[in-house]
N, C-alpha and C. Protein backbone atom coordinates (compact mmCIF):
# COMPACT_ATOMS: atom_id res chain seq x y z
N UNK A 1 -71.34 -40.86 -31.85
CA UNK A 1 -70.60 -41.80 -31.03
C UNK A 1 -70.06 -42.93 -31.90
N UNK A 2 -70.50 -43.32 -33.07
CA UNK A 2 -70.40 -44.39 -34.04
C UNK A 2 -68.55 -44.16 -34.47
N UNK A 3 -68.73 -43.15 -34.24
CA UNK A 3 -67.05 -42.84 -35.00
C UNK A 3 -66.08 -42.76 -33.92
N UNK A 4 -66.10 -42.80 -32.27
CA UNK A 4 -65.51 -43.43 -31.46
C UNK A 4 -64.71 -44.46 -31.39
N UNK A 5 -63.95 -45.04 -30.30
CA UNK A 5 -62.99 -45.85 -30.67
C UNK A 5 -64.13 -46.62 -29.32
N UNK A 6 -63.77 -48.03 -28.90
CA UNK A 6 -64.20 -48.37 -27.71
C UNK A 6 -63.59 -47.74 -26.83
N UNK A 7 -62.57 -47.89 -26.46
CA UNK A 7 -61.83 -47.24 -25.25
C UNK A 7 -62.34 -45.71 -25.12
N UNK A 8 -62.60 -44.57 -26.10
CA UNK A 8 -62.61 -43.55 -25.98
C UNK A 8 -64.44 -43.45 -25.59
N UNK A 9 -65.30 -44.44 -25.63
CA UNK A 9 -66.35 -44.60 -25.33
C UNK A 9 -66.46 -44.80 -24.06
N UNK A 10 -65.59 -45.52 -23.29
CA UNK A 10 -65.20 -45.58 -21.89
C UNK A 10 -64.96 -45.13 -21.60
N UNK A 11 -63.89 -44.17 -21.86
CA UNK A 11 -63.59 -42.78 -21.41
C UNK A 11 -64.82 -41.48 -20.94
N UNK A 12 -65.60 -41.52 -22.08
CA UNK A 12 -66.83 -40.69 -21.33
C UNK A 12 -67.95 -41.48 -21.11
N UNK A 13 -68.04 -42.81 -20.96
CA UNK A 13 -68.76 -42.98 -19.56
C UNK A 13 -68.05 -43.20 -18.22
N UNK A 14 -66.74 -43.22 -18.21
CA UNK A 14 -66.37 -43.13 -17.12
C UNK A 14 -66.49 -41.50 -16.43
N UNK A 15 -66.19 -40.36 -17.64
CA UNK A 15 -66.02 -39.31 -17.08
C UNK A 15 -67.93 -38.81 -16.53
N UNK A 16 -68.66 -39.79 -17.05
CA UNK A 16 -70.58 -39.27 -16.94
C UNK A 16 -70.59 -39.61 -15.43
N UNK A 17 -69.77 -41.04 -14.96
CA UNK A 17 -70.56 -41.34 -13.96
C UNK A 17 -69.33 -40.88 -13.10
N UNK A 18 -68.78 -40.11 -12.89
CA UNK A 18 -68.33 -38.78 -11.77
C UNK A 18 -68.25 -37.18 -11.76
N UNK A 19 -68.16 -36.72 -11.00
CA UNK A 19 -68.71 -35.14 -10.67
C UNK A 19 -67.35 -34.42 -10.90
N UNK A 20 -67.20 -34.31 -12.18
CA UNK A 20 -65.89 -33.03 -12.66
C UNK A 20 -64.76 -34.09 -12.26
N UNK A 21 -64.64 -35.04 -12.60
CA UNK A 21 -63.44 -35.95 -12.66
C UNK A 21 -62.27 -35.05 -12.85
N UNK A 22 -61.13 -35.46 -12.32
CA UNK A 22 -59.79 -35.36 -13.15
C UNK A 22 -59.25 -36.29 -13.40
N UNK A 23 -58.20 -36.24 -14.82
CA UNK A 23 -57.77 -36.82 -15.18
C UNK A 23 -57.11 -38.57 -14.64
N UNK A 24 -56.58 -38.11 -13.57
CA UNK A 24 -56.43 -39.50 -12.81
C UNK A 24 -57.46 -40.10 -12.01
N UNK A 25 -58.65 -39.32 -12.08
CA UNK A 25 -59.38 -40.41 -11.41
C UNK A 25 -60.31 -41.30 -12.57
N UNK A 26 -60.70 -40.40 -13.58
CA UNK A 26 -61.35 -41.11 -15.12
C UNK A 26 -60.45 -42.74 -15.10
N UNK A 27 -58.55 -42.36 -15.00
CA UNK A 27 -57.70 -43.53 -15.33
C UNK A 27 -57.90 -44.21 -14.35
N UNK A 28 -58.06 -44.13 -13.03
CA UNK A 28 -58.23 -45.29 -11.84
C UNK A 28 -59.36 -46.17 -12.07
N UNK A 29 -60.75 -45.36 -12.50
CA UNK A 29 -61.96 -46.03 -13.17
C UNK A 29 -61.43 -47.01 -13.87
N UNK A 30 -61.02 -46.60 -14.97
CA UNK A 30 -60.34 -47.60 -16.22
C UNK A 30 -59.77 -49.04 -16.19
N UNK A 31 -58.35 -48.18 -15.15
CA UNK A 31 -57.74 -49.35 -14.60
C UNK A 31 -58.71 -50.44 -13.92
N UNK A 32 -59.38 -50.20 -12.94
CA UNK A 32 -60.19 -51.30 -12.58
C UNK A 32 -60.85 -51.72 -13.22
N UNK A 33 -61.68 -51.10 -14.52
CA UNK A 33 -62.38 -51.85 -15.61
C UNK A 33 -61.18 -52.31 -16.17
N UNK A 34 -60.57 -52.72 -16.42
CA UNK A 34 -59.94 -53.37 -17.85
C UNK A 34 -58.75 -54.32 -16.99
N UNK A 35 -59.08 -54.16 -15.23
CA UNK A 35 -57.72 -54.96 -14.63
C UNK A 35 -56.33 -54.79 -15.22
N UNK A 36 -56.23 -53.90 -15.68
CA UNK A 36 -54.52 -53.41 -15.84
C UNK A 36 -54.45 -51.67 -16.16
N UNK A 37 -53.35 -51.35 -16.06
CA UNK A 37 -53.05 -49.98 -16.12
C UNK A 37 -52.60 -49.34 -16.96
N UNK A 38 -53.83 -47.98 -17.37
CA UNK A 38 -54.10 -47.48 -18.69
C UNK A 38 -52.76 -46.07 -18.56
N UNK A 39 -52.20 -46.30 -19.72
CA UNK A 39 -50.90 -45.31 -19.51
C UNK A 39 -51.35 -43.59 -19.55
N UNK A 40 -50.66 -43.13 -19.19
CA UNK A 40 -51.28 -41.65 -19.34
C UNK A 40 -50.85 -41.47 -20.94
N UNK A 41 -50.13 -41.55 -21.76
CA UNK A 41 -50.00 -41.86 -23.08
C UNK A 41 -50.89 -42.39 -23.80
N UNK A 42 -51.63 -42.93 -23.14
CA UNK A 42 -53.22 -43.67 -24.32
C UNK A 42 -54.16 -42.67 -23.33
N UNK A 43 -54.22 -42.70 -22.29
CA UNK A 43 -55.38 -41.41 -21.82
C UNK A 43 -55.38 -40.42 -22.35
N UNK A 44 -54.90 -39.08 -22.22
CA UNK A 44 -54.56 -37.64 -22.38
C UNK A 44 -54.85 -37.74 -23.94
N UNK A 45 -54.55 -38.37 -24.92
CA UNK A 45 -54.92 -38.06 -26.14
C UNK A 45 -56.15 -38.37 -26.79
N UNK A 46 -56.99 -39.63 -25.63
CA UNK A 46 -57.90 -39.84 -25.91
C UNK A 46 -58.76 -39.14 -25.68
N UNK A 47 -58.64 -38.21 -24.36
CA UNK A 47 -59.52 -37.32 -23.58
C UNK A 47 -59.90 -36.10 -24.78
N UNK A 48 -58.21 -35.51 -25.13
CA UNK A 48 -57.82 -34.46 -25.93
C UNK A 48 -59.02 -34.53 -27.05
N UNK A 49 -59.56 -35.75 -27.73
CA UNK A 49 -60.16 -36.12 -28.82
C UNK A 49 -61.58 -35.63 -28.57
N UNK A 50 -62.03 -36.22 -27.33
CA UNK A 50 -63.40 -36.28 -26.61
C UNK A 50 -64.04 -34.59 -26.30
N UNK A 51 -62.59 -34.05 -26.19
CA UNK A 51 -62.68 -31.97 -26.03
C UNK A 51 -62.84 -31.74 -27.42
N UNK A 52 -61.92 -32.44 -28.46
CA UNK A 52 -62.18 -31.64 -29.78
C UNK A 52 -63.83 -32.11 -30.43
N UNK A 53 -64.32 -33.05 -30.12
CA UNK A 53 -65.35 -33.53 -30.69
C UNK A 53 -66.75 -33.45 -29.99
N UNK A 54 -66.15 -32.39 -29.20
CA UNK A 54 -67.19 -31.19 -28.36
C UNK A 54 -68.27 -32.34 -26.78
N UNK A 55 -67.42 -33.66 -27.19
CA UNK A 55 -68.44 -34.26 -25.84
C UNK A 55 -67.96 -33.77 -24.06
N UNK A 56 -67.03 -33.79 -24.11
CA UNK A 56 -66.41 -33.37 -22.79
C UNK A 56 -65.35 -31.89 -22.46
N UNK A 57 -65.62 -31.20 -21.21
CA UNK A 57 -65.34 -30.23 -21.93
C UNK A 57 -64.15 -30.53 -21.17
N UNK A 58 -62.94 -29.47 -21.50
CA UNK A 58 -61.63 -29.39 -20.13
C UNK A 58 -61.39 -28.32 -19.81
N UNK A 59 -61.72 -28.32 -17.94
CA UNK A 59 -61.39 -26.85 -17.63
C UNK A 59 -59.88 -27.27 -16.32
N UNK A 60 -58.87 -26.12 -16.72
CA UNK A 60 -57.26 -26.59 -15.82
C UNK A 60 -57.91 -25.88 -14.43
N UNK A 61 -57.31 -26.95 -13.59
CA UNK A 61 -57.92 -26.26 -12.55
C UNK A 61 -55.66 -26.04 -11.67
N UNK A 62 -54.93 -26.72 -11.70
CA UNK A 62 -53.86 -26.01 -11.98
C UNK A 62 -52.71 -26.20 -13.31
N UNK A 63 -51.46 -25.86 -12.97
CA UNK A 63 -50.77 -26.14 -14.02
C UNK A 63 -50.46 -28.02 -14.27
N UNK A 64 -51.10 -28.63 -13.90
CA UNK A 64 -50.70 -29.85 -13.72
C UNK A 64 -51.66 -30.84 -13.71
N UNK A 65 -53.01 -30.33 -13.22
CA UNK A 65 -54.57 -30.68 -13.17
C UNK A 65 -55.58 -30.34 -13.98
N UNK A 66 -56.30 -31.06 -15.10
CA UNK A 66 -57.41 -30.85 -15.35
C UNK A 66 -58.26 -31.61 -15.20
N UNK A 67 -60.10 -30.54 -15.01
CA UNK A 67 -61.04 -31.30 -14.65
C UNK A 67 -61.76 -31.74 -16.01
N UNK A 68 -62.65 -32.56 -16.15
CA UNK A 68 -63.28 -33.38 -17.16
C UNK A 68 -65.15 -32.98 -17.05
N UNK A 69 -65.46 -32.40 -17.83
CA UNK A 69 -67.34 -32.63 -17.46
C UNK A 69 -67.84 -32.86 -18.91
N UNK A 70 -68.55 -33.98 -19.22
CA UNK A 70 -69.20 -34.11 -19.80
C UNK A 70 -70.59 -33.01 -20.15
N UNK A 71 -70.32 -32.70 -22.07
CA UNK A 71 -71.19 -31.77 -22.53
C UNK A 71 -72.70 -32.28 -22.82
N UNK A 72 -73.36 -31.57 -22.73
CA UNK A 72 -74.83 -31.84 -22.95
C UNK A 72 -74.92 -33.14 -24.50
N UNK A 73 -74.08 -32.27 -25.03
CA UNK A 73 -74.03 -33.12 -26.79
C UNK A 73 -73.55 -34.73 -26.17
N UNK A 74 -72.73 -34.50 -25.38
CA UNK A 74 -71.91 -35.67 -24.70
C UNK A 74 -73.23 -36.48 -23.87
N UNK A 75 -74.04 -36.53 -23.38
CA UNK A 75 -74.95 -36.76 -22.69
C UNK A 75 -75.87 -37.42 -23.38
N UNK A 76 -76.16 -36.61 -24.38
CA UNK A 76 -77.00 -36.94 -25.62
C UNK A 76 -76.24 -38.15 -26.27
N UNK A 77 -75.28 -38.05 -26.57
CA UNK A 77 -74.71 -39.18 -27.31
C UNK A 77 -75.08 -40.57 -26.80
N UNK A 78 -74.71 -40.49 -25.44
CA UNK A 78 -74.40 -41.50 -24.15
C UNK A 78 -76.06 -42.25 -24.30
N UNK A 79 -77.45 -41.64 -24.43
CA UNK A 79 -78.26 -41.44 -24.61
C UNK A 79 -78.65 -42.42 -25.87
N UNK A 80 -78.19 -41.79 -26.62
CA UNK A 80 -78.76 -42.75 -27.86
C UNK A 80 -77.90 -43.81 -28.03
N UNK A 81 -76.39 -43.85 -27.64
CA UNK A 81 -75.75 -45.19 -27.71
C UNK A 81 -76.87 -46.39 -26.65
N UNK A 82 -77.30 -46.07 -25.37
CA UNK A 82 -77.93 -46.87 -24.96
C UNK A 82 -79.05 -47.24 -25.46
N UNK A 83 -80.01 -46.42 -25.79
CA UNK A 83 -81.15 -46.85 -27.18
C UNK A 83 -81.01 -47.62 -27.92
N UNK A 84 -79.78 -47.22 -28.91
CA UNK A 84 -79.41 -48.33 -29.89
C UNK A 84 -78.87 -49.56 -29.02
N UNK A 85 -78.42 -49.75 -27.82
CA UNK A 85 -77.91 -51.15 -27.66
C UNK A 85 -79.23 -52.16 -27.44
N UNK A 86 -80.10 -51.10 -26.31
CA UNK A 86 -81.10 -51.76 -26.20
C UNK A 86 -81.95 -52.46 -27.33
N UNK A 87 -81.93 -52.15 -28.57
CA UNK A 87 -82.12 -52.93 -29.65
C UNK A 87 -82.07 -54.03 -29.67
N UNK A 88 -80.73 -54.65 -29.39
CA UNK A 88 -79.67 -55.61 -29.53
C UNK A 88 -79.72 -56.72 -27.88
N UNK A 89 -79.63 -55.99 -26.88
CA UNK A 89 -79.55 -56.41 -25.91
C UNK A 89 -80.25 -56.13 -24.50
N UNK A 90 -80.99 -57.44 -24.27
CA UNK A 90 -82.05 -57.16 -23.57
C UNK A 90 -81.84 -57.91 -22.24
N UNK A 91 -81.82 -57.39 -20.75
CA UNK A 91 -81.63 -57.63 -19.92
C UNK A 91 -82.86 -58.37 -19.09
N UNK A 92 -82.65 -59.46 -18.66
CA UNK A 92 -83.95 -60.26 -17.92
C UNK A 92 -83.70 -60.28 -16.81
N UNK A 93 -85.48 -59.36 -16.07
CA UNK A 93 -85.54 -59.09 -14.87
C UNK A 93 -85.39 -60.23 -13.98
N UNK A 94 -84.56 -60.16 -13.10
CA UNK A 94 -84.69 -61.65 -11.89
C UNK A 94 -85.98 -61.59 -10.87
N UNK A 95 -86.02 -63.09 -11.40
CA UNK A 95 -87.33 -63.36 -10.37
C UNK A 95 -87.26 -63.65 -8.93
């Protein structure tokens, strides 16, 4: 995950925390994280990256639609990025 970009780190946790996303719904996530609107020109190539680097897989569900699922390796990653943050950053329980 170290060799990620941020955005493309968002990208698969956005695609972890939904059930076979497609493509526009990963970007609607986005958009509301970042309060403005992520072009399909910075998406699709970022995604494209996330398939070659085996975390997410892409299956077309038509000529116009694909779905998004995060790979086990992808999971794992997600996994130890939170480990390592927890290092760094520690959340205090409210009393």
């Amino acid at each position: 995950m170290y060799d990620l970009t941020g955005f493309q780190r968002d990208l698969l946790y956005a695609a972890a925390g939904q059930d076979e996303p497609k493509g526009l719904a990963i970007k609607d996530e986005l958009d509301d994280y970042y309060e403005t609107e992520v072009h399909h020109g910075r998406l699709y190539p970022n995604l494209d990256t996330l398939v070659e680097k085996g975390l997410i897989e892409k299956d077309q569900i038509d000529k116009r639609t694909n779905s998004y699922e995060v790979t086990q390796r992808g999971h794992r990653e997600i996994e130890a990025r939170r480990e390592w943050e927890e290092q760094y950053v520690t959340v205090e329980a409210e009393a």
